[in-house]
PDB file of N, CA and C in Angstrom:
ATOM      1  N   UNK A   1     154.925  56.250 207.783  1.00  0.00           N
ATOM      2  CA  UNK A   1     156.069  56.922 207.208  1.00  0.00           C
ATOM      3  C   UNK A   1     156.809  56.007 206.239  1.00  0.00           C
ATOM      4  N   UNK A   2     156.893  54.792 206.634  1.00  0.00           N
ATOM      5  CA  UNK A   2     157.542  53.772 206.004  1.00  0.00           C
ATOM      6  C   UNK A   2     157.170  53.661 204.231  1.00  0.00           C
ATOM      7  N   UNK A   3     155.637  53.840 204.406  1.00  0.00           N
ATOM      8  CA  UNK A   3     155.195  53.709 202.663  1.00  0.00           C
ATOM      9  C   UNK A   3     155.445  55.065 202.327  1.00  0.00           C
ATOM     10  N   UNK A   4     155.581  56.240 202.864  1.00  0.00           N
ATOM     11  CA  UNK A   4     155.986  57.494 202.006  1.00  0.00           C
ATOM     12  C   UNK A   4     157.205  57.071 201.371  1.00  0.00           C
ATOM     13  N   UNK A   5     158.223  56.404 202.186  1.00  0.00           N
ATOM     14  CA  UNK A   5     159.228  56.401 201.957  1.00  0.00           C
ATOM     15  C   UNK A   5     160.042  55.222 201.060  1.00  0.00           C
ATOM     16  N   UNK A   6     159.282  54.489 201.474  1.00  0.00           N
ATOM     17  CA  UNK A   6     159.837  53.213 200.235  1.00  0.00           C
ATOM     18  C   UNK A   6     158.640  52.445 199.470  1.00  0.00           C
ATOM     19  N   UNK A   7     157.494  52.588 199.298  1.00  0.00           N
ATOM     20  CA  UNK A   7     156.535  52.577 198.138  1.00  0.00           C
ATOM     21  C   UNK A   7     156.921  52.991 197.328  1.00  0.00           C
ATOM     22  N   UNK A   8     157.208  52.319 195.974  1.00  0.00           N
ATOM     23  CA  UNK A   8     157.321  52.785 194.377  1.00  0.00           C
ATOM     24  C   UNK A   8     156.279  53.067 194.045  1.00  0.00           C
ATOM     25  N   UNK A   9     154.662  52.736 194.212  1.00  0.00           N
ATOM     26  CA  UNK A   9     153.318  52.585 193.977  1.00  0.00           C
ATOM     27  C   UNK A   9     152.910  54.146 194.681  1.00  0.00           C
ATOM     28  N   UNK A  10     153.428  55.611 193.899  1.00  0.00           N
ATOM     29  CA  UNK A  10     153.308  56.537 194.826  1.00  0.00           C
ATOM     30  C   UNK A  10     151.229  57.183 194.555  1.00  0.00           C
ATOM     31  N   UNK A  11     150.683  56.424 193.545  1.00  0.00           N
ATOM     32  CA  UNK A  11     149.660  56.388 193.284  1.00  0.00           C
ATOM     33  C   UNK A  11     148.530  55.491 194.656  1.00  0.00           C
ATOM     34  N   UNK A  12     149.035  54.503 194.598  1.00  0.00           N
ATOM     35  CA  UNK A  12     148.630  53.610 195.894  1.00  0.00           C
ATOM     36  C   UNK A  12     149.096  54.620 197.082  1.00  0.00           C
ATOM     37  N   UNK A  13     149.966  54.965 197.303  1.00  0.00           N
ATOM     38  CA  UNK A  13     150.558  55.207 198.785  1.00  0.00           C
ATOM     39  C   UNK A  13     149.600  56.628 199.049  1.00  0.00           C
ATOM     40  N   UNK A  14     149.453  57.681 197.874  1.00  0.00           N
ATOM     41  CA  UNK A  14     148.528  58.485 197.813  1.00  0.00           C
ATOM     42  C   UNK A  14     146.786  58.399 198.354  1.00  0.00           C
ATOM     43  N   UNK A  15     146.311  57.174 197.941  1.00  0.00           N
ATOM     44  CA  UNK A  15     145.201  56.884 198.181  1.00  0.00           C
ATOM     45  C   UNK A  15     144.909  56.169 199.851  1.00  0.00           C
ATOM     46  N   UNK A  16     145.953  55.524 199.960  1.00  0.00           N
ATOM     47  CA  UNK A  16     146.111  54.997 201.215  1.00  0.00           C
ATOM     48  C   UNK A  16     145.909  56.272 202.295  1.00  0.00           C
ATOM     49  N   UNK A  17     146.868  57.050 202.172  1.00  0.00           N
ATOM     50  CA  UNK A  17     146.778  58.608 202.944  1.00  0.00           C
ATOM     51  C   UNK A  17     145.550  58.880 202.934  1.00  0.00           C
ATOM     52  N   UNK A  18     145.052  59.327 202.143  1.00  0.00           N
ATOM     53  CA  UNK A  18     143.997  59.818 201.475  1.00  0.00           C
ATOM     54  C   UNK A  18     142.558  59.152 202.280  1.00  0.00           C
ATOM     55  N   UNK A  19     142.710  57.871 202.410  1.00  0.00           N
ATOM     56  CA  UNK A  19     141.605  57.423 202.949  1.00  0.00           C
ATOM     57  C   UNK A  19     141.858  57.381 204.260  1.00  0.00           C
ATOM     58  N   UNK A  20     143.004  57.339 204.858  1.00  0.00           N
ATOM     59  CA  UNK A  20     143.425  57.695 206.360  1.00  0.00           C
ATOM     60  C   UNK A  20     142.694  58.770 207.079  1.00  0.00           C
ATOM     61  N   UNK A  21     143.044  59.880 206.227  1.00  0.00           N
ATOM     62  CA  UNK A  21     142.690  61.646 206.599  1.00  0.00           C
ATOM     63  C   UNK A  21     141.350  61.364 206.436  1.00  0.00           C
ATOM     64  N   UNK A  22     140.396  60.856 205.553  1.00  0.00           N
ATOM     65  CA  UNK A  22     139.096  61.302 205.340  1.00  0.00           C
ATOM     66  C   UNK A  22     138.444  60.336 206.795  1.00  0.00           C
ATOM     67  N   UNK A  23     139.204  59.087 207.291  1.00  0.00           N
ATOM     68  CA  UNK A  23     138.375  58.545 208.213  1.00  0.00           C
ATOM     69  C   UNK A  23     138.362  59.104 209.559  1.00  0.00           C
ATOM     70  N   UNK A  24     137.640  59.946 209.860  1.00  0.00           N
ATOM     71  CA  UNK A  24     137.522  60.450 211.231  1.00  0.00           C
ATOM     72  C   UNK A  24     136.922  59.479 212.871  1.00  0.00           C
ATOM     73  N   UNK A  25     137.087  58.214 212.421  1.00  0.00           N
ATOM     74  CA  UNK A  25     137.229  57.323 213.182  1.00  0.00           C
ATOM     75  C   UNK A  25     138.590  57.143 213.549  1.00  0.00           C
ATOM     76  N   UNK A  26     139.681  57.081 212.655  1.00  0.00           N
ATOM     77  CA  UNK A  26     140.896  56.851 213.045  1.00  0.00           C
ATOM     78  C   UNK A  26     141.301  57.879 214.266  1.00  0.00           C
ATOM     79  N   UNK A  27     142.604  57.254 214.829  1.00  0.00           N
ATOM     80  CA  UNK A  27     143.654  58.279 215.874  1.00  0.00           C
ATOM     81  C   UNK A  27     143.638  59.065 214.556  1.00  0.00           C
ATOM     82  N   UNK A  28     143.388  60.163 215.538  1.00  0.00           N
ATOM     83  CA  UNK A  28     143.980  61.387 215.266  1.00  0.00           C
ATOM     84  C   UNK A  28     145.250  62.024 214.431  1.00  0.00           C
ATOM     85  N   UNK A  29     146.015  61.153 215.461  1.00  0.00           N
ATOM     86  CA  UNK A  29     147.506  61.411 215.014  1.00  0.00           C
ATOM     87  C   UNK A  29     147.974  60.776 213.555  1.00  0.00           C
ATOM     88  N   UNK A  30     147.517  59.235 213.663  1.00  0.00           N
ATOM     89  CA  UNK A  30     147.722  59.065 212.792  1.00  0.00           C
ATOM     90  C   UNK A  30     147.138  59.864 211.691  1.00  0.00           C
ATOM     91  N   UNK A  31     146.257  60.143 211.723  1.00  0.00           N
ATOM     92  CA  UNK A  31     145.610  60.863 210.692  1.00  0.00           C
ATOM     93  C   UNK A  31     146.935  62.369 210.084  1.00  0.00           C
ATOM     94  N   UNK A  32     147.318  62.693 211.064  1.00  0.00           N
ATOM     95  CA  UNK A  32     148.168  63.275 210.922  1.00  0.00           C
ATOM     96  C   UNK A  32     149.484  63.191 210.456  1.00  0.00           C
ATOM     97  N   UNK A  33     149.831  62.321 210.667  1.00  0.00           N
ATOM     98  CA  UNK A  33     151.027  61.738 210.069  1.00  0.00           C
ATOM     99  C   UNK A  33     150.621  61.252 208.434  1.00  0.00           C
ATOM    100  N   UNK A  34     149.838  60.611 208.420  1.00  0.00           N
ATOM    101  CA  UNK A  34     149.219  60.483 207.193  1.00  0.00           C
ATOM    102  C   UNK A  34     149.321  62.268 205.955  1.00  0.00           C
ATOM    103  N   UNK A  35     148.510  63.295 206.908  1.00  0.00           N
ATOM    104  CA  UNK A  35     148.844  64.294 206.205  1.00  0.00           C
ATOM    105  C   UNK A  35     150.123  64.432 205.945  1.00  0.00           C
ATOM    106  N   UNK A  36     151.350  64.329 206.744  1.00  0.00           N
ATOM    107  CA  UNK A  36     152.523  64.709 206.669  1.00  0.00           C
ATOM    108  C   UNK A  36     152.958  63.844 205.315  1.00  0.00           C
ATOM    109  N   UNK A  37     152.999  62.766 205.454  1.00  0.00           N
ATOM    110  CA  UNK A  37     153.162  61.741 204.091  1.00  0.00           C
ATOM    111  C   UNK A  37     152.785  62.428 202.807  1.00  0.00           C
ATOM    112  N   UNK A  38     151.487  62.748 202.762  1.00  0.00           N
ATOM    113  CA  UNK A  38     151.773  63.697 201.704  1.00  0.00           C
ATOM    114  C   UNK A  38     152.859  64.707 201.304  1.00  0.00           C
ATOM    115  N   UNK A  39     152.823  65.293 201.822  1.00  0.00           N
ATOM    116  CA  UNK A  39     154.060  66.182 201.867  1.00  0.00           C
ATOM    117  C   UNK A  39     155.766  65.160 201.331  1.00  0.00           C
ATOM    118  N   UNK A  40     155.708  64.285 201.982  1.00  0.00           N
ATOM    119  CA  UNK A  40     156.614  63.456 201.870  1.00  0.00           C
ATOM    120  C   UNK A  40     156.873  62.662 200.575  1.00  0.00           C
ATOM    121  N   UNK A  41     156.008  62.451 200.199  1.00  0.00           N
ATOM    122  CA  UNK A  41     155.443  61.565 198.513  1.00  0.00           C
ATOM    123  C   UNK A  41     155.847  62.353 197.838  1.00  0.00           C
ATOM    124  N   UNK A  42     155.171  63.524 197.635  1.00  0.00           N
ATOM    125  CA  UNK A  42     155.016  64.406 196.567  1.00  0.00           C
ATOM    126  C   UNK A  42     156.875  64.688 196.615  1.00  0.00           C
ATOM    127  N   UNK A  43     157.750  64.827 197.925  1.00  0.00           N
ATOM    128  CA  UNK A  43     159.184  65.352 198.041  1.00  0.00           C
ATOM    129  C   UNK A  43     159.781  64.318 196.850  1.00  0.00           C
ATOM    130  N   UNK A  44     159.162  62.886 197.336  1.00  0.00           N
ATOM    131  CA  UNK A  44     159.959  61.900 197.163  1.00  0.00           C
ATOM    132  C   UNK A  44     160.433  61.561 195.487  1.00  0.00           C
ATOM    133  N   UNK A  45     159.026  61.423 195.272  1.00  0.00           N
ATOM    134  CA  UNK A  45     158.480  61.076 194.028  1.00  0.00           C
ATOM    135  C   UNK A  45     158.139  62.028 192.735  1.00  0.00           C
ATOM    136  N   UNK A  46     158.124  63.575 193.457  1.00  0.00           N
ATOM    137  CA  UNK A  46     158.037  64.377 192.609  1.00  0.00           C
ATOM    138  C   UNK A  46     156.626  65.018 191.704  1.00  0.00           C
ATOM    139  N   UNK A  47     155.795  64.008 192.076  1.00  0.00           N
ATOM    140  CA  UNK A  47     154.472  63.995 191.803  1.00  0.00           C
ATOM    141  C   UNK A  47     153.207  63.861 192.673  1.00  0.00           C
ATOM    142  N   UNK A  48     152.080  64.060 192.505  1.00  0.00           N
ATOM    143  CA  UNK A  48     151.205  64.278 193.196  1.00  0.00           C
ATOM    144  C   UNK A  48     149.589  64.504 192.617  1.00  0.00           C
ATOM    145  N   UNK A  49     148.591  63.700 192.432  1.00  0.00           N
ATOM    146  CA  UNK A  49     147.432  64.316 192.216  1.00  0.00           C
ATOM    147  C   UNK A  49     146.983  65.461 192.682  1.00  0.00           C
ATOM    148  N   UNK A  50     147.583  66.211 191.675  1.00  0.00           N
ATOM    149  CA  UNK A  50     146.885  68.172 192.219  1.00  0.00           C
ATOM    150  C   UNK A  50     145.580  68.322 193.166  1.00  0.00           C
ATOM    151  N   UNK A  51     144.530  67.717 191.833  1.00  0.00           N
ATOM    152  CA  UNK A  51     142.997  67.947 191.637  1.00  0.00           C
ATOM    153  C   UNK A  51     142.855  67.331 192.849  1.00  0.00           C
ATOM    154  N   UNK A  52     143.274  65.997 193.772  1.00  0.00           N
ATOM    155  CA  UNK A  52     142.445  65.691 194.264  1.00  0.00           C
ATOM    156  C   UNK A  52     143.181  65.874 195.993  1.00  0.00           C
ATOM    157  N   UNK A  53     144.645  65.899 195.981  1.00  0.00           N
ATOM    158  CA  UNK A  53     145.366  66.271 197.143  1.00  0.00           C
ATOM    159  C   UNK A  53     145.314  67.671 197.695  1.00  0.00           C
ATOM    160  N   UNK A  54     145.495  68.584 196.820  1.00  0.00           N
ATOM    161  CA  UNK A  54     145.602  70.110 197.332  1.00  0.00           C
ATOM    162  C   UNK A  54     144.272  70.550 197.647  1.00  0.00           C
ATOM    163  N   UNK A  55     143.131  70.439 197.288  1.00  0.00           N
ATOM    164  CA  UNK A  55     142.230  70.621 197.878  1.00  0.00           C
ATOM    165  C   UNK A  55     141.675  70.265 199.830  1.00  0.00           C
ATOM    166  N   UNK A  56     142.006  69.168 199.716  1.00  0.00           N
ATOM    167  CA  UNK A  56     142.563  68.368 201.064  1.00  0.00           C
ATOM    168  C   UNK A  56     143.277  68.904 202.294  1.00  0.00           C
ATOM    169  N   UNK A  57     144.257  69.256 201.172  1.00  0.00           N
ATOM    170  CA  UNK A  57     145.188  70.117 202.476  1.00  0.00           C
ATOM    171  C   UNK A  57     144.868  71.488 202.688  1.00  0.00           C
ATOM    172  N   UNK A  58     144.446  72.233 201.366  1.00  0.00           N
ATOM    173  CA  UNK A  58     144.207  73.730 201.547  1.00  0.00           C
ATOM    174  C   UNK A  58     142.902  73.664 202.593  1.00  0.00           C
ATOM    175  N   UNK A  59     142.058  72.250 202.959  1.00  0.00           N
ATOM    176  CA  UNK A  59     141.136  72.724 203.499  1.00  0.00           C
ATOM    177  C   UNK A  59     141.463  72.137 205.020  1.00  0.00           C
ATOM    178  N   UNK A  60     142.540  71.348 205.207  1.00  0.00           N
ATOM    179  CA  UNK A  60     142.873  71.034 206.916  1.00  0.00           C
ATOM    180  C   UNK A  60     143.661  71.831 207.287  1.00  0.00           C
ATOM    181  N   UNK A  61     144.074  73.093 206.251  1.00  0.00           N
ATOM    182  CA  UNK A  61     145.233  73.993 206.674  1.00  0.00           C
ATOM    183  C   UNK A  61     144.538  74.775 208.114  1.00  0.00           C
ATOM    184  N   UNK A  62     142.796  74.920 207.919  1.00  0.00           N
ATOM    185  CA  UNK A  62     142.471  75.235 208.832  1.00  0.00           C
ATOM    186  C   UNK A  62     141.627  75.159 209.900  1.00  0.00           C
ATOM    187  N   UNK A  63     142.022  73.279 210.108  1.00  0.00           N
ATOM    188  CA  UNK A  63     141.871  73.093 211.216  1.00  0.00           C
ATOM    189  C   UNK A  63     142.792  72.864 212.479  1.00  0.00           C
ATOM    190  N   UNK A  64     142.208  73.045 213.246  1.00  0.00           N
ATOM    191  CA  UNK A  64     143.279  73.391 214.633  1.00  0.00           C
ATOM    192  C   UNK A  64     144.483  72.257 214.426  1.00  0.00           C
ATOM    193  N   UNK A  65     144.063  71.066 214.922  1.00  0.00           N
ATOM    194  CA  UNK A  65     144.789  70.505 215.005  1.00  0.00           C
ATOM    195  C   UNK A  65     145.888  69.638 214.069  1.00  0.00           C
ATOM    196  N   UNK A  66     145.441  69.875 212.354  1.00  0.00           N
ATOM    197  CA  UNK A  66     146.124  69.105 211.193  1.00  0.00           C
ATOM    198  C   UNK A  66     146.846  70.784 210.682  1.00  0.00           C
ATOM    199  N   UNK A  67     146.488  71.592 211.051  1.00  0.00           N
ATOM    200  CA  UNK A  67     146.403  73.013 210.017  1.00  0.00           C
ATOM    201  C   UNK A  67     148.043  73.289 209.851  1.00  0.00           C
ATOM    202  N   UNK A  68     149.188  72.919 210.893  1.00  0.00           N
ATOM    203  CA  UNK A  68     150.591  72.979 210.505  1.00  0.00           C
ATOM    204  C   UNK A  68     151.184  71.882 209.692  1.00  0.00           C
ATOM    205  N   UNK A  69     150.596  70.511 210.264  1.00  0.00           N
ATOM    206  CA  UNK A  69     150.684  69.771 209.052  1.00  0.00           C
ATOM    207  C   UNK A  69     150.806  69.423 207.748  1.00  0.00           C
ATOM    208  N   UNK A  70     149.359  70.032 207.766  1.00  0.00           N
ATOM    209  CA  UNK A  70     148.765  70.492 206.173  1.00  0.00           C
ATOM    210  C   UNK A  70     149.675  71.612 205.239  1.00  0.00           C
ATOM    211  N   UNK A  71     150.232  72.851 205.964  1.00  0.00           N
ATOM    212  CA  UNK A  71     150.856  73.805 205.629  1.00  0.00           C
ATOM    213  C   UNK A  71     152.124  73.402 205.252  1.00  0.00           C
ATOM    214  N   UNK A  72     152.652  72.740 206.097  1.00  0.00           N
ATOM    215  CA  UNK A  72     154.374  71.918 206.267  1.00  0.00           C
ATOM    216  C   UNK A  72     154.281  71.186 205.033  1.00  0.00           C
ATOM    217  N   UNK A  73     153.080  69.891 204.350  1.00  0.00           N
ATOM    218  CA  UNK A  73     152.937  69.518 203.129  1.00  0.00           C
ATOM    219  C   UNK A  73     152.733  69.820 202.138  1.00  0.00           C
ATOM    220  N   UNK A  74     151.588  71.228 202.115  1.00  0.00           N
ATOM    221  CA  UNK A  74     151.731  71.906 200.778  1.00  0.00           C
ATOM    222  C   UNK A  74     153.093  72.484 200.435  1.00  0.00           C
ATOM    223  N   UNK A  75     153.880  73.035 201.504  1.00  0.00           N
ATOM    224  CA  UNK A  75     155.031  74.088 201.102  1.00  0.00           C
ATOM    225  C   UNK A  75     155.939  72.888 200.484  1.00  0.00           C
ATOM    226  N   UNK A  76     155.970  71.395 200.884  1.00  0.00           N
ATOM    227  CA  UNK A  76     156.768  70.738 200.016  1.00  0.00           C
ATOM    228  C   UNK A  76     156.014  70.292 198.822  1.00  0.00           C
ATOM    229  N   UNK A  77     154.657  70.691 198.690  1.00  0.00           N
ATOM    230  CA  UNK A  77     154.425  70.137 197.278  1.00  0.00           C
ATOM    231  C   UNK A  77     155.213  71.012 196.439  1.00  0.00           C
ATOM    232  N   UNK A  78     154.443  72.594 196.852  1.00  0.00           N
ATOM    233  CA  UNK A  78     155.178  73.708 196.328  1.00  0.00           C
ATOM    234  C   UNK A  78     156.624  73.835 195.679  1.00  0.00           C
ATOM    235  N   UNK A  79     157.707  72.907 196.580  1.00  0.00           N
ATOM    236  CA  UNK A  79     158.754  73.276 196.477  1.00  0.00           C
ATOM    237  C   UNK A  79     159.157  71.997 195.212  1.00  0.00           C
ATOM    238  N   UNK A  80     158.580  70.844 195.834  1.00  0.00           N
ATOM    239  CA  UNK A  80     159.192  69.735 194.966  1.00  0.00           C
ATOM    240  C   UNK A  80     158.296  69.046 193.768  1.00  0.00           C
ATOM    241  N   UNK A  81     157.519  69.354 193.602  1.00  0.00           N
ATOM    242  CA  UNK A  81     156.388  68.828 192.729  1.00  0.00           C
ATOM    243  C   UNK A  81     155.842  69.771 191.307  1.00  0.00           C
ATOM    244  N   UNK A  82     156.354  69.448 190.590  1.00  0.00           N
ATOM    245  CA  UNK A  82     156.341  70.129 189.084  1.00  0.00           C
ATOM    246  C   UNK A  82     154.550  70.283 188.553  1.00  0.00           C
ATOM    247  N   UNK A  83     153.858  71.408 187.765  1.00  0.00           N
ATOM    248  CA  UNK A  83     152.842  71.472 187.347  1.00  0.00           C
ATOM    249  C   UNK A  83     152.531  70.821 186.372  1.00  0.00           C
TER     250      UNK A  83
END
């Protein structure tokens, strides 16, 4: 949570997530929290790699256990993140 939140490097902090969620070795949770960060970045910072984040989430939206997560982060890309 800490790098959603005070990383200036929202390009780095993106990829960091990013490789979190894809490792299915990691906890779980964390993995999850990681999704949430997204959500959080994109609030923070206002920006977000479309092409390579929303795909990501539109596709853990439906799995069991990330799928509110995922939903909770797109609706803040939605809300805070310009096209």
């Amino acid at each position: 949570m800490s790098v959603a939140y005070f990383e200036d490097d929202w390009r780095w902090a993106e990829a960091l997530f990013l490789d979190l969620i894809a490792d299915e070795t990691r906890d779980r949770q964390l993995r999850r929290v990681a999704v949430i960060c997204l959500g959080h970045l994109g609030r923070i910072h206002r920006r977000i790699s479309r092409d390579t984040v929303i795909p990501v989430l539109k596709q853990l939206k439906k799995h069991e256990y990330f799928g509110e997560s995922a939903e909770n982060a797109l609706d803040d890309l939605r809300s805070f993140v310009k096209r």
